[in-house]
PDB file of N, CA and C in Angstrom:
ATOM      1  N   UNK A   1       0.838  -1.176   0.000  1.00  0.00           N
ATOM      2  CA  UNK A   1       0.000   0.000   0.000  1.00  0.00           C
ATOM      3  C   UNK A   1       0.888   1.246   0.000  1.00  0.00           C
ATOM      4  N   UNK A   2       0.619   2.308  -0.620  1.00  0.00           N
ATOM      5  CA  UNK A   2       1.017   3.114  -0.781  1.00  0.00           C
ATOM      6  C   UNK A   2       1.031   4.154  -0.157  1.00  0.00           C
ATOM      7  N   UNK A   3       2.302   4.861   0.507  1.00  0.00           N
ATOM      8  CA  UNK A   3       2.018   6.045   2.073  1.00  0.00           C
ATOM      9  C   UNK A   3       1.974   7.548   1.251  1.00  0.00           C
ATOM     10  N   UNK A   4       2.071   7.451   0.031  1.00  0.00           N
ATOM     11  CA  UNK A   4       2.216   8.828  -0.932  1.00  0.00           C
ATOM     12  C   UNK A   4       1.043  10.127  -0.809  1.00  0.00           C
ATOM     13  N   UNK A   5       1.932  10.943  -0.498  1.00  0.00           N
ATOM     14  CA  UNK A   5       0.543  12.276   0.105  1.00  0.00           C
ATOM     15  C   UNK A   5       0.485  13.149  -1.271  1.00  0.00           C
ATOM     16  N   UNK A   6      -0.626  12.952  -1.506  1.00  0.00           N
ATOM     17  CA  UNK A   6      -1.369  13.887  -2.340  1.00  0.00           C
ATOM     18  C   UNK A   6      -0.921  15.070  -2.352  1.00  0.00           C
ATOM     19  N   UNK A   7      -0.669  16.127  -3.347  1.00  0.00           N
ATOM     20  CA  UNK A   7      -0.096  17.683  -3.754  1.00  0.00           C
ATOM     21  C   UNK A   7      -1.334  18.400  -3.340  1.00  0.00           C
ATOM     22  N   UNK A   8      -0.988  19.608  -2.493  1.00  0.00           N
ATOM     23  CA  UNK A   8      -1.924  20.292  -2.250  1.00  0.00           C
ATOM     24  C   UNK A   8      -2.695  20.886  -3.009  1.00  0.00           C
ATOM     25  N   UNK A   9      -2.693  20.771  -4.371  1.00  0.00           N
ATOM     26  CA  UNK A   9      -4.330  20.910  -5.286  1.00  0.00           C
ATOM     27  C   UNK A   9      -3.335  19.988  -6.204  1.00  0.00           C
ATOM     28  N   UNK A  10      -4.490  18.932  -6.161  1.00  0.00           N
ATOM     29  CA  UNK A  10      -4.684  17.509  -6.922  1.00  0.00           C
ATOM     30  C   UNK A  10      -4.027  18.228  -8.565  1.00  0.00           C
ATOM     31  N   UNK A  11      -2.990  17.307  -9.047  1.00  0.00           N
ATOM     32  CA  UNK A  11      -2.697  17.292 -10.404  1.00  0.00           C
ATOM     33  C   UNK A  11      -1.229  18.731 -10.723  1.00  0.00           C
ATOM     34  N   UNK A  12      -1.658  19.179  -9.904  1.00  0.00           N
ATOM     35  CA  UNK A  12      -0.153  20.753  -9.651  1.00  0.00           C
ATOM     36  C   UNK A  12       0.396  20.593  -9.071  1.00  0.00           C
ATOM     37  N   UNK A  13       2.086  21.166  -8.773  1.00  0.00           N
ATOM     38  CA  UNK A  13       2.594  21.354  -8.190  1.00  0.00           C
ATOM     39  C   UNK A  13       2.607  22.239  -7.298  1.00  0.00           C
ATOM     40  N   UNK A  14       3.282  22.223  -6.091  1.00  0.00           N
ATOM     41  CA  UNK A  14       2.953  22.687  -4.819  1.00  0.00           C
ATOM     42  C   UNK A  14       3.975  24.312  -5.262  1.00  0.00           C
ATOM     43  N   UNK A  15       3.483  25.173  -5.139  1.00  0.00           N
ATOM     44  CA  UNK A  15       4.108  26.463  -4.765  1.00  0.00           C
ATOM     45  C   UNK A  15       4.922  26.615  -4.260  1.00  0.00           C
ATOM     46  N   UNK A  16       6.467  27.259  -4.469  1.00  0.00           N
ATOM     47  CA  UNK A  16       7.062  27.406  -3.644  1.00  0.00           C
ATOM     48  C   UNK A  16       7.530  28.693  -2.642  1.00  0.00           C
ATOM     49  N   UNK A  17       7.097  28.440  -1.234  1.00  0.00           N
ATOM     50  CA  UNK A  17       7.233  29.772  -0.777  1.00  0.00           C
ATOM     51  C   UNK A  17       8.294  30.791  -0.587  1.00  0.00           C
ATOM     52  N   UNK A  18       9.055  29.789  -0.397  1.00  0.00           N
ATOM     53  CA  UNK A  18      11.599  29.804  -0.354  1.00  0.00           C
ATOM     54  C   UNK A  18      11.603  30.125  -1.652  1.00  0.00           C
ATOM     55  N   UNK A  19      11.132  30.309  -3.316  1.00  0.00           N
ATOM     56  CA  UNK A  19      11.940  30.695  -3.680  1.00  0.00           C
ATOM     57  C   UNK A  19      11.261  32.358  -3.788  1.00  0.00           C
ATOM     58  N   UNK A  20      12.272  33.178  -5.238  1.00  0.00           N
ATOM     59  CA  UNK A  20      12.428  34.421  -5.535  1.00  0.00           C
ATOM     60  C   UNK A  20      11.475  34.342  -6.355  1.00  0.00           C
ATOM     61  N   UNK A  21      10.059  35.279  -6.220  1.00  0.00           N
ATOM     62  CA  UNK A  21       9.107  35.532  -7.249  1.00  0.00           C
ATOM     63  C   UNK A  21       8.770  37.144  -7.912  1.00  0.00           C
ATOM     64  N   UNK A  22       8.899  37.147  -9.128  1.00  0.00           N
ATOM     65  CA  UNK A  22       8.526  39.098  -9.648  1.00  0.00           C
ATOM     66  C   UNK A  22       7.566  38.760 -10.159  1.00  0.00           C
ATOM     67  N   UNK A  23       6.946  39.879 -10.265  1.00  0.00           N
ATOM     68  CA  UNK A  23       5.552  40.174 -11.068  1.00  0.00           C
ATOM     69  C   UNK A  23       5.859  39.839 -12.784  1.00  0.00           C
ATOM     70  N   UNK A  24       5.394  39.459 -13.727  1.00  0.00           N
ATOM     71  CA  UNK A  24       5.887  39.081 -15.054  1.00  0.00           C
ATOM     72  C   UNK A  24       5.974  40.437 -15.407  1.00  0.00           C
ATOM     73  N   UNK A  25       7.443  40.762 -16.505  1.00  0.00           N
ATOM     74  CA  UNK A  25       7.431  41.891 -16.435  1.00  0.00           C
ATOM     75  C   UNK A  25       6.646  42.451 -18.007  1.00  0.00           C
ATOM     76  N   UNK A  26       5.289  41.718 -18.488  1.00  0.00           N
ATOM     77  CA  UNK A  26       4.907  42.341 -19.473  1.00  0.00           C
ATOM     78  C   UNK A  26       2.875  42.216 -18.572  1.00  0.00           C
ATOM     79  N   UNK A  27       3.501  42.250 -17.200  1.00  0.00           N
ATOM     80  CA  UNK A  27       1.772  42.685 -16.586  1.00  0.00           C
ATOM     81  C   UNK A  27       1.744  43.698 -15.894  1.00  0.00           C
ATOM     82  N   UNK A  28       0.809  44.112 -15.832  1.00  0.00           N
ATOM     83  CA  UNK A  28       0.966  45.723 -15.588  1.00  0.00           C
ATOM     84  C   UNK A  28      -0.833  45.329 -14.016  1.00  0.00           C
ATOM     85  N   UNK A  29      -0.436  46.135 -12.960  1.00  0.00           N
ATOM     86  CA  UNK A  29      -1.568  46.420 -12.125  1.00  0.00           C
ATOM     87  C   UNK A  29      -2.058  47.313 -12.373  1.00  0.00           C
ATOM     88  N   UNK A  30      -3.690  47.517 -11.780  1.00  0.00           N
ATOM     89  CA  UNK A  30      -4.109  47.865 -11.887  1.00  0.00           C
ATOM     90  C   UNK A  30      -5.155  48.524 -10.665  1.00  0.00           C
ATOM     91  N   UNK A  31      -4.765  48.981  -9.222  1.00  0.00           N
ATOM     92  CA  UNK A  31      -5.480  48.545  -8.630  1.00  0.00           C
ATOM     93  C   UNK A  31      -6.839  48.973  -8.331  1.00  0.00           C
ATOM     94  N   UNK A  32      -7.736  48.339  -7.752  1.00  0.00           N
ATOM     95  CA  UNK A  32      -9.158  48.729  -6.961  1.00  0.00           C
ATOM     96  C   UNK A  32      -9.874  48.409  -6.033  1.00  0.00           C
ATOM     97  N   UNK A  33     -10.800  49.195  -5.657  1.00  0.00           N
ATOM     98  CA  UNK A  33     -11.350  49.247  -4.316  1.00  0.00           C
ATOM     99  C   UNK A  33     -11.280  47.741  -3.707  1.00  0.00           C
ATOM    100  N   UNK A  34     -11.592  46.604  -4.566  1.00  0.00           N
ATOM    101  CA  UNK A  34     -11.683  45.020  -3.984  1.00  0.00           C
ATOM    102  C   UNK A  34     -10.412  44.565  -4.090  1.00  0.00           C
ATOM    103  N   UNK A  35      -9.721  45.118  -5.256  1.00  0.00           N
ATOM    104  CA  UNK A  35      -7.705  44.516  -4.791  1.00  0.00           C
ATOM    105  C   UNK A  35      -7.272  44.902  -5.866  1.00  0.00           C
ATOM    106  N   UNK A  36      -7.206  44.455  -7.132  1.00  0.00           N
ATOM    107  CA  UNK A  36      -6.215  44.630  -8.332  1.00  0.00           C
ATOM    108  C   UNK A  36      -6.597  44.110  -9.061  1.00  0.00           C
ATOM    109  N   UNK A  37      -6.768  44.563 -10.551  1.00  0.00           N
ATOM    110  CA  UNK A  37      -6.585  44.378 -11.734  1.00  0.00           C
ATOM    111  C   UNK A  37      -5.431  43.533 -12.072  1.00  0.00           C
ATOM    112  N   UNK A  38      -4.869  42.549 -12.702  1.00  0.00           N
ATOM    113  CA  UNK A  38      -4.104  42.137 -13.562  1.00  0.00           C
ATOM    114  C   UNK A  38      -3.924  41.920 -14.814  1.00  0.00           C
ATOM    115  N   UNK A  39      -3.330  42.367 -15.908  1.00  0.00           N
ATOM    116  CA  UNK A  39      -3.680  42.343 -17.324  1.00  0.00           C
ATOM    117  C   UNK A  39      -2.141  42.181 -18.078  1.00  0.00           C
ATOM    118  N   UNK A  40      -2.148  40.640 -18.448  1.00  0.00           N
ATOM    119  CA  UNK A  40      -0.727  39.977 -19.280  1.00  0.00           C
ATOM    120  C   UNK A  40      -1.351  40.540 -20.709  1.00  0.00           C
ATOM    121  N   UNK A  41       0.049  41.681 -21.228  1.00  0.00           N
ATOM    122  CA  UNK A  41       0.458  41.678 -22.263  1.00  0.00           C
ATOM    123  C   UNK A  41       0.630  40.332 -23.194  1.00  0.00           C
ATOM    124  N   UNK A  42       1.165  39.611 -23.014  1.00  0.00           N
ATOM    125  CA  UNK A  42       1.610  38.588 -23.689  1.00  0.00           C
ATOM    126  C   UNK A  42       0.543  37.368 -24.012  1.00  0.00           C
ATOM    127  N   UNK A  43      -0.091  37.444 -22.518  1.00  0.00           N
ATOM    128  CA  UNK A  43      -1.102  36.459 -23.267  1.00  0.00           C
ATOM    129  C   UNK A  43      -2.545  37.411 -23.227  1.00  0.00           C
ATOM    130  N   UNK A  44      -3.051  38.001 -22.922  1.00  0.00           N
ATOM    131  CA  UNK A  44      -4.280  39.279 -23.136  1.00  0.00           C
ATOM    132  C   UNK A  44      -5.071  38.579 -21.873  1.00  0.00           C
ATOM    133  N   UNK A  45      -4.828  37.691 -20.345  1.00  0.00           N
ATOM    134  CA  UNK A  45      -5.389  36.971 -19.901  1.00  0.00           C
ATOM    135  C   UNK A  45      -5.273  37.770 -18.667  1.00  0.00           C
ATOM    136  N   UNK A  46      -6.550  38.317 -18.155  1.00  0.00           N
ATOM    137  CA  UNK A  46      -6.872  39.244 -17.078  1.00  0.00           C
ATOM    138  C   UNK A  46      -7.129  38.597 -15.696  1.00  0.00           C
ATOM    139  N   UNK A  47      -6.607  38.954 -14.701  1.00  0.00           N
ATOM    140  CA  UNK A  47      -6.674  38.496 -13.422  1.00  0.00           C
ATOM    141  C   UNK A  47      -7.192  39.040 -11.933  1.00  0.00           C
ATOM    142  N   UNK A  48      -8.057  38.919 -11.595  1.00  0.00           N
ATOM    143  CA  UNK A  48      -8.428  39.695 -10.610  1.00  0.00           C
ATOM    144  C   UNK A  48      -7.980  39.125  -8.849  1.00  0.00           C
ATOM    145  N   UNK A  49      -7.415  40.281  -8.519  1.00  0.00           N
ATOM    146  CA  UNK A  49      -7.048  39.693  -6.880  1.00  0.00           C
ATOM    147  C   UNK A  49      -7.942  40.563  -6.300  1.00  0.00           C
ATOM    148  N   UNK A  50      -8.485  39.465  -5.614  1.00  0.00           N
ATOM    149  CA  UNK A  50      -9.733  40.031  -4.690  1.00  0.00           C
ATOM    150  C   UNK A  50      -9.842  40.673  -2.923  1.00  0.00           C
ATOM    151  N   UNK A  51      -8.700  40.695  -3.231  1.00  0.00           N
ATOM    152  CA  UNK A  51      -8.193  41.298  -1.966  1.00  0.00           C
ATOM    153  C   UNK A  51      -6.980  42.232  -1.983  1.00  0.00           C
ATOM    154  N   UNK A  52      -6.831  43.232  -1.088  1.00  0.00           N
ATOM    155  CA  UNK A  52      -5.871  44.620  -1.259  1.00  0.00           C
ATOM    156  C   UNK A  52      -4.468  43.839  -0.682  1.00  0.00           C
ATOM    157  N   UNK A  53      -4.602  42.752   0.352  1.00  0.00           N
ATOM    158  CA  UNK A  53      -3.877  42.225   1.222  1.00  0.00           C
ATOM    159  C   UNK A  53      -2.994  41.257   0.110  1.00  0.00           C
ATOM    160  N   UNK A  54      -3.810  40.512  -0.740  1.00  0.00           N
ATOM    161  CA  UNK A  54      -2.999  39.901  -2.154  1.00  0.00           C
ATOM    162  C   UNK A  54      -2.333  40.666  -2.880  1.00  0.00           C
ATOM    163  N   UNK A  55      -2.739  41.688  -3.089  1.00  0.00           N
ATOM    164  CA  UNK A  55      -2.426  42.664  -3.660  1.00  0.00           C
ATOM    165  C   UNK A  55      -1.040  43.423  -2.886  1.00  0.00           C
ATOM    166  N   UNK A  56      -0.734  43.444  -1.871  1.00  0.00           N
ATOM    167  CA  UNK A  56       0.215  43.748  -0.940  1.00  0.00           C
ATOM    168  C   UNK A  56       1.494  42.863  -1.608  1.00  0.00           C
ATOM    169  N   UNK A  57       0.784  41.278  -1.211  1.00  0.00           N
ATOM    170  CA  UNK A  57       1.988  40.665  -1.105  1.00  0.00           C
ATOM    171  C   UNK A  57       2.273  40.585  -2.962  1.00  0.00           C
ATOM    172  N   UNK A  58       1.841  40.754  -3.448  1.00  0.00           N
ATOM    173  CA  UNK A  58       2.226  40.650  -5.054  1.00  0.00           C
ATOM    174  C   UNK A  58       3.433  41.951  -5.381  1.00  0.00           C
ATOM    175  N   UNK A  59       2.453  43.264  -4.792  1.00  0.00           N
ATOM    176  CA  UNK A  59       3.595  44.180  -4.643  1.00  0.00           C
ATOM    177  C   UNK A  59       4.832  44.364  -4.379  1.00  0.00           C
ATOM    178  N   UNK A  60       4.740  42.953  -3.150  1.00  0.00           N
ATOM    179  CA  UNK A  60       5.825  42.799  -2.175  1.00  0.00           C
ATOM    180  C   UNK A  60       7.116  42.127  -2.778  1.00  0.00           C
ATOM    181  N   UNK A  61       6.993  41.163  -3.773  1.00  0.00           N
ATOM    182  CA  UNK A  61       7.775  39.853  -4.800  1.00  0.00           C
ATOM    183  C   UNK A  61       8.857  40.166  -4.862  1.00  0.00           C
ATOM    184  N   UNK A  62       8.745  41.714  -5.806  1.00  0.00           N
ATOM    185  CA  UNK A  62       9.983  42.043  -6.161  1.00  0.00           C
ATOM    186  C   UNK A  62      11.258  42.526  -5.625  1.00  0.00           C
ATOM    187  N   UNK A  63      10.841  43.034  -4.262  1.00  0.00           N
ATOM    188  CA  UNK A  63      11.551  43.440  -3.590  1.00  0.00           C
ATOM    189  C   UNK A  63      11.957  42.506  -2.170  1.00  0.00           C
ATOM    190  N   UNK A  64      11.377  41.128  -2.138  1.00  0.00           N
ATOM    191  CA  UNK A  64      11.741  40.446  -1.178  1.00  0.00           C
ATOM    192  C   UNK A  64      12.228  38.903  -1.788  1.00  0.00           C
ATOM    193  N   UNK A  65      12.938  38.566  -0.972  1.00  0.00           N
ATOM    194  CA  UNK A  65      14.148  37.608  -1.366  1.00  0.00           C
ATOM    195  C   UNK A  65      13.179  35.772  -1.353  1.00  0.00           C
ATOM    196  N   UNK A  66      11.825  36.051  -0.929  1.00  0.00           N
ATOM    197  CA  UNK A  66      11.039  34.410  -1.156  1.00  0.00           C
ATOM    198  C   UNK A  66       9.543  35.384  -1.250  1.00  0.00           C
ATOM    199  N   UNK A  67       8.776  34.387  -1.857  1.00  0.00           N
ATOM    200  CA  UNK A  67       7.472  34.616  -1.729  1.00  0.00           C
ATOM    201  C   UNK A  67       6.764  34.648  -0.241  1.00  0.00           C
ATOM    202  N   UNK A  68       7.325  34.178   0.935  1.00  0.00           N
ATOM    203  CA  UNK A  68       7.445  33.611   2.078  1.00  0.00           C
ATOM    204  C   UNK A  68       7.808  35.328   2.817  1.00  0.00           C
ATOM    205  N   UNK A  69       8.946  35.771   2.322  1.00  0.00           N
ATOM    206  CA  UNK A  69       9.249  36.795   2.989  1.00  0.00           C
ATOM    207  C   UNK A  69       8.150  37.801   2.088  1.00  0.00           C
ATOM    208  N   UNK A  70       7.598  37.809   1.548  1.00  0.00           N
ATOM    209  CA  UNK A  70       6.932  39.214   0.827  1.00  0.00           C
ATOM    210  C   UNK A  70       5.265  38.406   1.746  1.00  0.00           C
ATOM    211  N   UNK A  71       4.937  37.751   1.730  1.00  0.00           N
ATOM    212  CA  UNK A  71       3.893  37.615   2.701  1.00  0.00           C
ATOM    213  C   UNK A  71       3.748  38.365   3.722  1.00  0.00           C
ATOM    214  N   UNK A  72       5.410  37.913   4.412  1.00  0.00           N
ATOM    215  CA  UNK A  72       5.335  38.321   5.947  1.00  0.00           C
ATOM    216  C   UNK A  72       5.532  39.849   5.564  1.00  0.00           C
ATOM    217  N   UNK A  73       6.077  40.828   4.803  1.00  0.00           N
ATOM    218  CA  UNK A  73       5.666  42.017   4.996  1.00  0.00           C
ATOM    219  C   UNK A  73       4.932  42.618   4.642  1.00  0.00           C
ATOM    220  N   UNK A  74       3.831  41.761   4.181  1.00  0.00           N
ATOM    221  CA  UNK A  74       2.051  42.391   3.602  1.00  0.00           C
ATOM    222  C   UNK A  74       1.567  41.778   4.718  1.00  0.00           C
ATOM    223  N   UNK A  75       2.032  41.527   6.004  1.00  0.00           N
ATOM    224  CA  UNK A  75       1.339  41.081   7.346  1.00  0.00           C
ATOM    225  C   UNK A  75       0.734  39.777   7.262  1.00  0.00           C
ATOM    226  N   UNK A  76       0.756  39.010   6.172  1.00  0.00           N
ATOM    227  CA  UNK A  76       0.049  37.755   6.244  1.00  0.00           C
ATOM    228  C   UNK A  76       0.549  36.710   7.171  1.00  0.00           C
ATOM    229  N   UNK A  77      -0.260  36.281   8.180  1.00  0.00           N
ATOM    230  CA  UNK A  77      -0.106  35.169   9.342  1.00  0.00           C
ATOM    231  C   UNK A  77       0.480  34.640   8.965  1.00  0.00           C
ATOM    232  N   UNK A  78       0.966  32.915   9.684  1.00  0.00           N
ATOM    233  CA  UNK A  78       1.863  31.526   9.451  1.00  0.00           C
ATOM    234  C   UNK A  78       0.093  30.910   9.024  1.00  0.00           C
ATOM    235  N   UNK A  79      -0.979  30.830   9.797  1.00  0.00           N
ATOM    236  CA  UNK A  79      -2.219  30.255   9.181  1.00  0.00           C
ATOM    237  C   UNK A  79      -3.029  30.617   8.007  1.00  0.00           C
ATOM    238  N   UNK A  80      -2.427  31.821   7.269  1.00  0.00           N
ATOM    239  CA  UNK A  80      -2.774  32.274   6.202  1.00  0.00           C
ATOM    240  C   UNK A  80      -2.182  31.790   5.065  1.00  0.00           C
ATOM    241  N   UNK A  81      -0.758  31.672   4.962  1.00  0.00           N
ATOM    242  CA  UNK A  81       0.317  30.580   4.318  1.00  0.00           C
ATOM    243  C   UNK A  81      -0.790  30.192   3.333  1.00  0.00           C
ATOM    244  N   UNK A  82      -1.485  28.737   3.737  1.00  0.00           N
ATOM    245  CA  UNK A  82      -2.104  27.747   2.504  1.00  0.00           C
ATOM    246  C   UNK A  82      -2.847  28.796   1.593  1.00  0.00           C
ATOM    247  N   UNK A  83      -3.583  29.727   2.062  1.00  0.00           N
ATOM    248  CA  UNK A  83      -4.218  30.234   1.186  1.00  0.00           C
ATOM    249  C   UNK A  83      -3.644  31.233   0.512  1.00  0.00           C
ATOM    250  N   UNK A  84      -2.759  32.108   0.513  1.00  0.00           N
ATOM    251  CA  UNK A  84      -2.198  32.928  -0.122  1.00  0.00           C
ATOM    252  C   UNK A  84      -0.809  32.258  -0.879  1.00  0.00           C
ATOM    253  N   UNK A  85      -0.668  31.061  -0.470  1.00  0.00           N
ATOM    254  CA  UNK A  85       0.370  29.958  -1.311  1.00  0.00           C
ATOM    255  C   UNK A  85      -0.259  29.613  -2.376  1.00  0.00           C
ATOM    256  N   UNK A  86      -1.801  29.144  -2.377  1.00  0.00           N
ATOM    257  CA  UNK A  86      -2.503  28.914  -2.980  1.00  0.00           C
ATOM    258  C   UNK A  86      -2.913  29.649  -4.484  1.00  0.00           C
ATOM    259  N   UNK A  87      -3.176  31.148  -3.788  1.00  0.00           N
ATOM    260  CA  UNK A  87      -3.280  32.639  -4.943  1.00  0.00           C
ATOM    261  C   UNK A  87      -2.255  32.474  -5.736  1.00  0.00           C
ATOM    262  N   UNK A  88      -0.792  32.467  -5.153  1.00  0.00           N
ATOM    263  CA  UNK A  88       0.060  32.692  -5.923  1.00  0.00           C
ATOM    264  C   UNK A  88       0.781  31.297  -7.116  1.00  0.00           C
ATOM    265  N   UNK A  89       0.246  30.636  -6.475  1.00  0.00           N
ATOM    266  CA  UNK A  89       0.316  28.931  -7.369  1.00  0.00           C
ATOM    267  C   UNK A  89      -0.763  29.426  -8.542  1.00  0.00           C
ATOM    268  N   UNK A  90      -1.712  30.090  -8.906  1.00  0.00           N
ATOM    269  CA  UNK A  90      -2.715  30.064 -10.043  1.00  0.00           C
ATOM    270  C   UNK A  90      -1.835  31.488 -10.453  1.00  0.00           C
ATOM    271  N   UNK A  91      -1.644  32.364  -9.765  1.00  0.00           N
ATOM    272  CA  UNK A  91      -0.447  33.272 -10.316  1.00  0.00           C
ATOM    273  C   UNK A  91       0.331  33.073 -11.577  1.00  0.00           C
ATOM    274  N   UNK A  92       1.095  31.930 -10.744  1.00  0.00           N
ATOM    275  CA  UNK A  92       2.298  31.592 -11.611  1.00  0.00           C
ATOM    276  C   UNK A  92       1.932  30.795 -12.391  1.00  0.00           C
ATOM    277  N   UNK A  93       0.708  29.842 -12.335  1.00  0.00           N
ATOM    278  CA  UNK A  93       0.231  28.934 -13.497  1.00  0.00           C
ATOM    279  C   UNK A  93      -0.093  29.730 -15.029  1.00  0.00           C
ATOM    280  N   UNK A  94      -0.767  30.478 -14.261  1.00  0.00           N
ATOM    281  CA  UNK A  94      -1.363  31.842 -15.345  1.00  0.00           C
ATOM    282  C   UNK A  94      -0.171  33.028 -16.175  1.00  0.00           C
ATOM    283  N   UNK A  95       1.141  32.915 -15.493  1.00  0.00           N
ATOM    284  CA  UNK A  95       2.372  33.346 -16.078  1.00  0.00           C
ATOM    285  C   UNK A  95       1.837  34.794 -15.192  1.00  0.00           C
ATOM    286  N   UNK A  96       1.492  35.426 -14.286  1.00  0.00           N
ATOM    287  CA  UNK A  96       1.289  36.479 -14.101  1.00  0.00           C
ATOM    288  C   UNK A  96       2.110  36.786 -12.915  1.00  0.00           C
ATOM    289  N   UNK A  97       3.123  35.957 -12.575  1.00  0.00           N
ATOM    290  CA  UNK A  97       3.872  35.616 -12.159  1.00  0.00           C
ATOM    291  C   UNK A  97       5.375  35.254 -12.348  1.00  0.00           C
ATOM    292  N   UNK A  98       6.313  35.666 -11.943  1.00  0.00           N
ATOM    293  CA  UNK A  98       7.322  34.269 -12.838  1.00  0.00           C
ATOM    294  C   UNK A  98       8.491  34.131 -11.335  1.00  0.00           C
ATOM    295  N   UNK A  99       8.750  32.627 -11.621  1.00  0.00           N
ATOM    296  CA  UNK A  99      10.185  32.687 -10.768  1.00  0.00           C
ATOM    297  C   UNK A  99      11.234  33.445 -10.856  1.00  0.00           C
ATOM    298  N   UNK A 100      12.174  34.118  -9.650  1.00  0.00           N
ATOM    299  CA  UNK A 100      13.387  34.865 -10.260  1.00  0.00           C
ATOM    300  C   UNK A 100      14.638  33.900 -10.456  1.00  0.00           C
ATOM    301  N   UNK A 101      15.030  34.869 -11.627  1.00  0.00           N
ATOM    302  CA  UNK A 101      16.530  33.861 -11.664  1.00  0.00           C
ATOM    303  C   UNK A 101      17.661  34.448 -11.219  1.00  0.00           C
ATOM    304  N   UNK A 102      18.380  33.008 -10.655  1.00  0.00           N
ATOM    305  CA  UNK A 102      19.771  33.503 -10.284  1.00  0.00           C
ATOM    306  C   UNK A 102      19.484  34.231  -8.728  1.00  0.00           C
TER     307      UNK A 102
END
């Protein structure tokens, strides 16, 4: 029998919070009263963050050394983690996102 634990959303890979994440640099924000606009140049595929607090930590990417550390200075809890790990996993699926290199 098999002891293998399931990926925290079935069929994806798990987000990583340790590494370096920037905003893709052909998306541009947008923000508003419920959180932010997102709109990829490259692929014309619009994204809405529904919260100002997502919107914080997205702000936060570029200037902090993990996705993990740009959380913690948009104030997001240790019990908030799954779900804002979560945002940023459809983020980066969606390219509105990208890993940093190097």
């Amino acid at each position: 029998m098999s002891t293998k634990a399931p990926s925290p959303i079935a069929g994806r890979p798990s987000f990583d919070l340790d590494a370096a994440w920037d905003l893709h640099p052909r998306v541009e924000i947008r923000p508003e009263r419920f959180g932010a606009l997102l709109y990829s140049f490259d692929t014309r595929r619009l994204s809405f963050l529904r919260s100002r607090e997502l919107l914080a930590v997205v702000q936060q990417l570029g200037g902090s050394a993990s996705a993990r550390e740009a959380c913690a200075a948009a104030g997001v809890g240790e019990a908030e983690l799954p779900t804002y790990r979560a945002a940023l996993a459809r983020l980066a699926e969606t390219q509105m996102i990208t890993a940093r290199e190097g």
